[in-house]
C-alpha atoms as a PDB file:
ATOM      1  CA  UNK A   1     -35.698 -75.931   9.846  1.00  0.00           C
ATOM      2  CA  UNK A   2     -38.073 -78.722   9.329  1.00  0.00           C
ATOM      3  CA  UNK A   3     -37.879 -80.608   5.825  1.00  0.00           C
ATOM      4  CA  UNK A   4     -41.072 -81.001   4.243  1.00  0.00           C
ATOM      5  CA  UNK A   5     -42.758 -82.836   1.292  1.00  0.00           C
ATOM      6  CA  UNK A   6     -46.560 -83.016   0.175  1.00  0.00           C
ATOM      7  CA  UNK A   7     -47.757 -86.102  -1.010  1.00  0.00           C
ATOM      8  CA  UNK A   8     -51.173 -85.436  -3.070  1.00  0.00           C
ATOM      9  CA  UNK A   9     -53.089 -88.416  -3.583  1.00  0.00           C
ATOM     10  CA  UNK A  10     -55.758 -89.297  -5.756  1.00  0.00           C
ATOM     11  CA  UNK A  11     -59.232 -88.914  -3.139  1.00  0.00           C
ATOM     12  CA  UNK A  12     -61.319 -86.232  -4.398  1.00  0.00           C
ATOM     13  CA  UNK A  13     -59.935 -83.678  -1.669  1.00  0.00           C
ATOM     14  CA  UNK A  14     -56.549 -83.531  -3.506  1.00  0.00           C
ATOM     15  CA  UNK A  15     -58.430 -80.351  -4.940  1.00  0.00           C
ATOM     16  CA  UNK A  16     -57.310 -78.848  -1.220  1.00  0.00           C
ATOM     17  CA  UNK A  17     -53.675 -78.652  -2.576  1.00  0.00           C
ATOM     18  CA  UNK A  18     -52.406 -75.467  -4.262  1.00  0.00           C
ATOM     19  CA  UNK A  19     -49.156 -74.079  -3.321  1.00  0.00           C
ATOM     20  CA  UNK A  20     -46.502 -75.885  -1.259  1.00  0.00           C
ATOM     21  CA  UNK A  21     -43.414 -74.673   0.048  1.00  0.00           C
ATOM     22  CA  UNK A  22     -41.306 -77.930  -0.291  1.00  0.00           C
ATOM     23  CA  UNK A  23     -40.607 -80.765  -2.728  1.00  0.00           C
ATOM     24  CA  UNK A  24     -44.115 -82.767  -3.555  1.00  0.00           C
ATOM     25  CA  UNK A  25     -44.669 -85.912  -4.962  1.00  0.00           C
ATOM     26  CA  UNK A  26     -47.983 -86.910  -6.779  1.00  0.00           C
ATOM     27  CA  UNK A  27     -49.459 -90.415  -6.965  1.00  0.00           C
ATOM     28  CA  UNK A  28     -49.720 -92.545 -10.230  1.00  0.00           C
ATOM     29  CA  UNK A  29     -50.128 -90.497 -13.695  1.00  0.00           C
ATOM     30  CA  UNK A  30     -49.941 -87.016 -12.713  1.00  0.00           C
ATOM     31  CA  UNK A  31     -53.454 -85.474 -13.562  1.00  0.00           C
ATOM     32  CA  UNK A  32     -52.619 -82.121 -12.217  1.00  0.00           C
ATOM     33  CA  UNK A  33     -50.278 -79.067 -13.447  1.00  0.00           C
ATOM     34  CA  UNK A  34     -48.150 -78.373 -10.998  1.00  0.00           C
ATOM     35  CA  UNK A  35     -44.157 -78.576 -10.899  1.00  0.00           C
ATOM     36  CA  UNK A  36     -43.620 -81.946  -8.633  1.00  0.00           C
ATOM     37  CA  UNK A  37     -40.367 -83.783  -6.784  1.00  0.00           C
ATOM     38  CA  UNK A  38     -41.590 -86.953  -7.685  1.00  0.00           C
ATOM     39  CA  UNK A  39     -44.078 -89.357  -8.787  1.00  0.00           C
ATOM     40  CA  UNK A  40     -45.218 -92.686  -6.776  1.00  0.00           C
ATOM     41  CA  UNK A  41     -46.491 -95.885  -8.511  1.00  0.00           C
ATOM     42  CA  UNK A  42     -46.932 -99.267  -6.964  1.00  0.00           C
ATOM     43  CA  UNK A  43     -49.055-100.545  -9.518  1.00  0.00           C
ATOM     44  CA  UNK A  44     -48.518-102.278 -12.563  1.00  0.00           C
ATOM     45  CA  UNK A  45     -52.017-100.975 -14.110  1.00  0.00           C
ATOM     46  CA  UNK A  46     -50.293 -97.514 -14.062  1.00  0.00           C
ATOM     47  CA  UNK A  47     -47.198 -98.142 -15.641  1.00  0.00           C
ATOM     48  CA  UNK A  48     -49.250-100.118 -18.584  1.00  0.00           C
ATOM     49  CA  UNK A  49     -51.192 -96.948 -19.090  1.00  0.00           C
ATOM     50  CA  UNK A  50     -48.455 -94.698 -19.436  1.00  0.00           C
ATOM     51  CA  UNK A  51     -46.793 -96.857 -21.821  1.00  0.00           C
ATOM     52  CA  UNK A  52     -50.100 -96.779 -23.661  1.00  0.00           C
ATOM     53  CA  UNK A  53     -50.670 -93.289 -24.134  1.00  0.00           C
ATOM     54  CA  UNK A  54     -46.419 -92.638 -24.211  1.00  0.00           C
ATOM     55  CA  UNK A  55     -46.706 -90.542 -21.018  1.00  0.00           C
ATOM     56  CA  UNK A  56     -43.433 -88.197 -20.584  1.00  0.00           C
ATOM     57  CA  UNK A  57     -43.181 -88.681 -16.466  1.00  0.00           C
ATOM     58  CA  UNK A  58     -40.528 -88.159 -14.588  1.00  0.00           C
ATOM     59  CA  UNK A  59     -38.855 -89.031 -11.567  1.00  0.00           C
ATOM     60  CA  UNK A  60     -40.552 -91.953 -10.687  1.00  0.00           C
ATOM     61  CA  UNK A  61     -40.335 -93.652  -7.361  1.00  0.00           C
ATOM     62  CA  UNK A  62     -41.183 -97.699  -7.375  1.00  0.00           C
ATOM     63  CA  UNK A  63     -40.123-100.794  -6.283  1.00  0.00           C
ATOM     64  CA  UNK A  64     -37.435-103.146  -7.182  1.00  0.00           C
ATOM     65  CA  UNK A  65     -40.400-105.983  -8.740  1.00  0.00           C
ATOM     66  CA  UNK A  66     -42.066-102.901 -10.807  1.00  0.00           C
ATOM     67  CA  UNK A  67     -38.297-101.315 -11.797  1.00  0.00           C
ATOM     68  CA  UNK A  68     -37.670-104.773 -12.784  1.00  0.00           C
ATOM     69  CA  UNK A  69     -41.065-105.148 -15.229  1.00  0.00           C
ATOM     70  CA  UNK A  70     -40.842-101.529 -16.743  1.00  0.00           C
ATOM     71  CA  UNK A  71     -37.237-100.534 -17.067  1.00  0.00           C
ATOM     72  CA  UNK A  72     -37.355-102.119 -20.647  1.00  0.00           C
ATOM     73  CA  UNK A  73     -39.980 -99.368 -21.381  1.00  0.00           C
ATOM     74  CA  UNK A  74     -37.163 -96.598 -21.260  1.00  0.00           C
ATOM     75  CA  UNK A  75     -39.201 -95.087 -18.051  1.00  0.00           C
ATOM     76  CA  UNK A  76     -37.614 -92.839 -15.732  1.00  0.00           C
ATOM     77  CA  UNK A  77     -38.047 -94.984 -12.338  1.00  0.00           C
ATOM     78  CA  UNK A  78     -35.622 -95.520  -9.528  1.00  0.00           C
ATOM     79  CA  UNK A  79     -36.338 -98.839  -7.106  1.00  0.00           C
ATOM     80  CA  UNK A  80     -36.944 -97.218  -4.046  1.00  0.00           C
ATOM     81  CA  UNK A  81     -39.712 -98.694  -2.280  1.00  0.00           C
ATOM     82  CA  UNK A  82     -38.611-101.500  -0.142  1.00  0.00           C
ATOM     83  CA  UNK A  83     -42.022-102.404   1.508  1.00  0.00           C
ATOM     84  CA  UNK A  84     -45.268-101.753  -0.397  1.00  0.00           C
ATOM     85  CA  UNK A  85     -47.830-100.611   1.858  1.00  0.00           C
ATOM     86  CA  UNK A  86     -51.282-101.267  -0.487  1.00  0.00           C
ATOM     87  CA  UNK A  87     -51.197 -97.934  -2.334  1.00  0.00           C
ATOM     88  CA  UNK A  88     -49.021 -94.995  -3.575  1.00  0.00           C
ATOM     89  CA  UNK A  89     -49.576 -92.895  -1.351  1.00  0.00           C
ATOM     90  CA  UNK A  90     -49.009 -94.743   2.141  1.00  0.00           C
ATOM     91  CA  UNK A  91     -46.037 -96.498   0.729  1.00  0.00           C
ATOM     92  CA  UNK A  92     -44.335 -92.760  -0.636  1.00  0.00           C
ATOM     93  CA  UNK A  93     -45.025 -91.826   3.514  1.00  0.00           C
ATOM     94  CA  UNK A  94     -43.293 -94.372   4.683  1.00  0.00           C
ATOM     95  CA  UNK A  95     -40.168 -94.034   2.020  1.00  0.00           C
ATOM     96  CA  UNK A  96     -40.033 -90.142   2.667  1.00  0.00           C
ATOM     97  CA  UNK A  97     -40.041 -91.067   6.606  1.00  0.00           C
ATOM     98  CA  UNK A  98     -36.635 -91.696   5.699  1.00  0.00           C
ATOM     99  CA  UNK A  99     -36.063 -88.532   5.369  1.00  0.00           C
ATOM    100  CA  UNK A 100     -38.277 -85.560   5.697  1.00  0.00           C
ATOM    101  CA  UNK A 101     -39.481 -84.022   9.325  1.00  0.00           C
ATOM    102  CA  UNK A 102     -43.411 -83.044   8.425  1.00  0.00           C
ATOM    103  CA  UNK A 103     -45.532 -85.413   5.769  1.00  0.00           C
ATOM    104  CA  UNK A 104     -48.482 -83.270   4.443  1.00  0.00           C
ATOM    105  CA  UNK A 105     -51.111 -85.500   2.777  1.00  0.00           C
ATOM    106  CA  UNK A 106     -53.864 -84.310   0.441  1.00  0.00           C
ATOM    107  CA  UNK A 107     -55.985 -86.362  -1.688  1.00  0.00           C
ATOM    108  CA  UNK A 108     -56.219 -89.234   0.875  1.00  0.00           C
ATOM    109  CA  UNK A 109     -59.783 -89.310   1.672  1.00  0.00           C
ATOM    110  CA  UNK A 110     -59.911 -93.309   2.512  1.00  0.00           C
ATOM    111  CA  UNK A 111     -58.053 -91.607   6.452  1.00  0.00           C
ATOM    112  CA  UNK A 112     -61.193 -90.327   7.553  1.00  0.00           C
ATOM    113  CA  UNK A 113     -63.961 -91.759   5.203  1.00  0.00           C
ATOM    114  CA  UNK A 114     -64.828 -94.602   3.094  1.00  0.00           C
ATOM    115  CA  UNK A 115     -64.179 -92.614   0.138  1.00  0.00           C
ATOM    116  CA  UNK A 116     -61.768 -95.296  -1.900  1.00  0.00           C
ATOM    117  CA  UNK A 117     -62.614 -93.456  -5.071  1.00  0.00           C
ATOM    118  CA  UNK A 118     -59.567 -92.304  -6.910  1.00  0.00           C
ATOM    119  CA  UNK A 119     -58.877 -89.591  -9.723  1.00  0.00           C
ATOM    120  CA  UNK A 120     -56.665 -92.404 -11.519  1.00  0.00           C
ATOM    121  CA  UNK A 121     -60.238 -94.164 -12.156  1.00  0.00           C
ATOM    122  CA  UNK A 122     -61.084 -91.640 -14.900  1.00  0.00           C
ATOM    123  CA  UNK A 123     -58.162 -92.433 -17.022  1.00  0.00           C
ATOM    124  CA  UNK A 124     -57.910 -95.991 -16.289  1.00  0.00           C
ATOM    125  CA  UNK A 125     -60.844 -98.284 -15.874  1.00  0.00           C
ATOM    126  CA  UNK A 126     -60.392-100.604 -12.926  1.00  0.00           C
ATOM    127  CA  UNK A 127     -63.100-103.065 -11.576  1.00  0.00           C
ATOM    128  CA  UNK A 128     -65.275-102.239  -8.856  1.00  0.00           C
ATOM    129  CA  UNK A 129     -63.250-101.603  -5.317  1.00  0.00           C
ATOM    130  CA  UNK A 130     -63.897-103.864  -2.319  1.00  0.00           C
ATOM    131  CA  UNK A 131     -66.362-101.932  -0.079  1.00  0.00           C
ATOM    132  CA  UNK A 132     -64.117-102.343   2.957  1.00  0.00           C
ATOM    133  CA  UNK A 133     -61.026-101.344   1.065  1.00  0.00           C
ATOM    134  CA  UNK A 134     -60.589 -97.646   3.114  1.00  0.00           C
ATOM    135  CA  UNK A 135     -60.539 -99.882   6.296  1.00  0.00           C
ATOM    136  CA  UNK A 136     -57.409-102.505   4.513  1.00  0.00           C
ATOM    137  CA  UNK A 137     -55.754 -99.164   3.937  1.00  0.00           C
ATOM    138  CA  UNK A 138     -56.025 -97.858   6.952  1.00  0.00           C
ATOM    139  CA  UNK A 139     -54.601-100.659   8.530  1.00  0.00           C
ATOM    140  CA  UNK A 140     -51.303-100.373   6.562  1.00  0.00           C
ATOM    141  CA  UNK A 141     -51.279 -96.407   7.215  1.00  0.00           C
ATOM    142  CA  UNK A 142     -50.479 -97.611  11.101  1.00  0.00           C
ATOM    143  CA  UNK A 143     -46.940 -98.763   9.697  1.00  0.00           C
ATOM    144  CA  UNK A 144     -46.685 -95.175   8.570  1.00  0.00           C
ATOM    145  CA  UNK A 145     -47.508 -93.566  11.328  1.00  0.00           C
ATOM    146  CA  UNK A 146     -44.961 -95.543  13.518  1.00  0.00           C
ATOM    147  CA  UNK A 147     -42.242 -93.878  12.131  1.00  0.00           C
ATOM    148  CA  UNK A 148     -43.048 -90.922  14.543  1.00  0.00           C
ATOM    149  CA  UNK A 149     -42.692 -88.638  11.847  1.00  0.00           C
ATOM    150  CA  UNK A 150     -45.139 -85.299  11.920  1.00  0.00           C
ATOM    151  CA  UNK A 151     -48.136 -86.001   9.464  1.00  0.00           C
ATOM    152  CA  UNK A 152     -50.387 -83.476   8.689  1.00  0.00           C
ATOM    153  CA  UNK A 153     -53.435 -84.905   6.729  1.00  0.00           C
ATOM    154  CA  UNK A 154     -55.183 -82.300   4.851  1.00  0.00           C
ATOM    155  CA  UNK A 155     -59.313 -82.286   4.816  1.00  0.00           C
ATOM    156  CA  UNK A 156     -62.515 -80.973   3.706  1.00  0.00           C
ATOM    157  CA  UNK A 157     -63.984 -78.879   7.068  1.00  0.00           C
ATOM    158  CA  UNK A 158     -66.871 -80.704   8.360  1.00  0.00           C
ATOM    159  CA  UNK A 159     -64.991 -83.897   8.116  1.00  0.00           C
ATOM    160  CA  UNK A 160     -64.175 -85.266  11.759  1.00  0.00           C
ATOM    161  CA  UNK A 161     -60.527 -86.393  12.267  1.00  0.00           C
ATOM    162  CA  UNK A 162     -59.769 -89.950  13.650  1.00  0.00           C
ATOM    163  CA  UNK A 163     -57.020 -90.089  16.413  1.00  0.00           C
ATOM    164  CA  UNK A 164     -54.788 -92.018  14.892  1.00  0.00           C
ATOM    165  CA  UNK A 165     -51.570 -90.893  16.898  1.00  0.00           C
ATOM    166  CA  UNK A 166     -50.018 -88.300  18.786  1.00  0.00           C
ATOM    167  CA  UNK A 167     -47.603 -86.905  15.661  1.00  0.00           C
ATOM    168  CA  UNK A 168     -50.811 -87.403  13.018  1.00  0.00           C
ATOM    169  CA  UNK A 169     -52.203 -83.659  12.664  1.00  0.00           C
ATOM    170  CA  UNK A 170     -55.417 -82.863  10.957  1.00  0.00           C
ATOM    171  CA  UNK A 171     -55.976 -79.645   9.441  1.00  0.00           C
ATOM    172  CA  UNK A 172     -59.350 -78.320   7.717  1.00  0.00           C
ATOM    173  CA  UNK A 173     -59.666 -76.928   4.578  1.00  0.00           C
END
């Protein structure tokens, strides 16, 4: 049997996500209730909130440089991210690539639009993002895909899918 994870993003279609049969592992300050594997954060703006507001999160995944910074903050992270990839969510693909058989992302709407906008923006205030941003992160998602993993990218219907490779599945939701 195939191991699976979800990996729900920030985008605005993470609201596609509701039950998953697998471990799952949400993106920056978890925003929604659900009972998740892990937590990805390759940004230091999101570890200074949390220690803000005195977030309780656990299981966070990071790298070595971020572990480094924040472990004096008493935060539950383990260094596990050896190559950042530009945001959470491509660089948790490629670290679970290790790993797990199928990938399902949600919440990644940057794959198939130039929707950059992100969930995390409403809790933390971040300066305006480069138009051509969807396109930089695009360009690292390639490293992901050439793991030959099975991705399954999760989408509004109506949306059309880009062919990105032969084991990167679209399905509409």
């Amino acid at each position: 049997m195939a191991k699976t994870i979800a990996i729900v993003g920030n985008g605005p279609s993470r609201r596609l996500f509701d039950t998953f049969d697998g471990d799952i592992c949400l993106c920056n300050i978890p925003q929604l209730d659900i009972d998740y594997t892990y937590v990805s954060i390759v940004d230091r703006i999101a570890f200074n909130h949390i220690k803000e507001k005195e977030y309780k999160i656990r299981d966070i995944l990071t790298t070595q440089e971020l572990h480094n910074a924040v472990s004096k903050w008493g935060l539950d992270t383990k260094p596990a991210f050896k190559l950042k990839l530009m945001n959470s969510a491509a660089t948790a693909a490629y670290y679970f690539a290790q790993d797990y058989d199928v990938i399902h992302l949600y919440g990644c709407d940057a794959l198939w639009s130039e929707v950059t906008t992100s969930h995390q923006d409403e809790i933390i205030k971040r300066p305006p993002r480069n138009p051509n941003l969807h396109k930089q992160w695009r360009k690292h998602w390639q490293t992901v895909w050439e793991t030959d993993k099975t991705f399954v990218i999760h989408h509004p219907i109506g949306e059309q899918p880009i062919d990105y490779r032969q084991n990167v599945c679209w399905v509409g939701e």
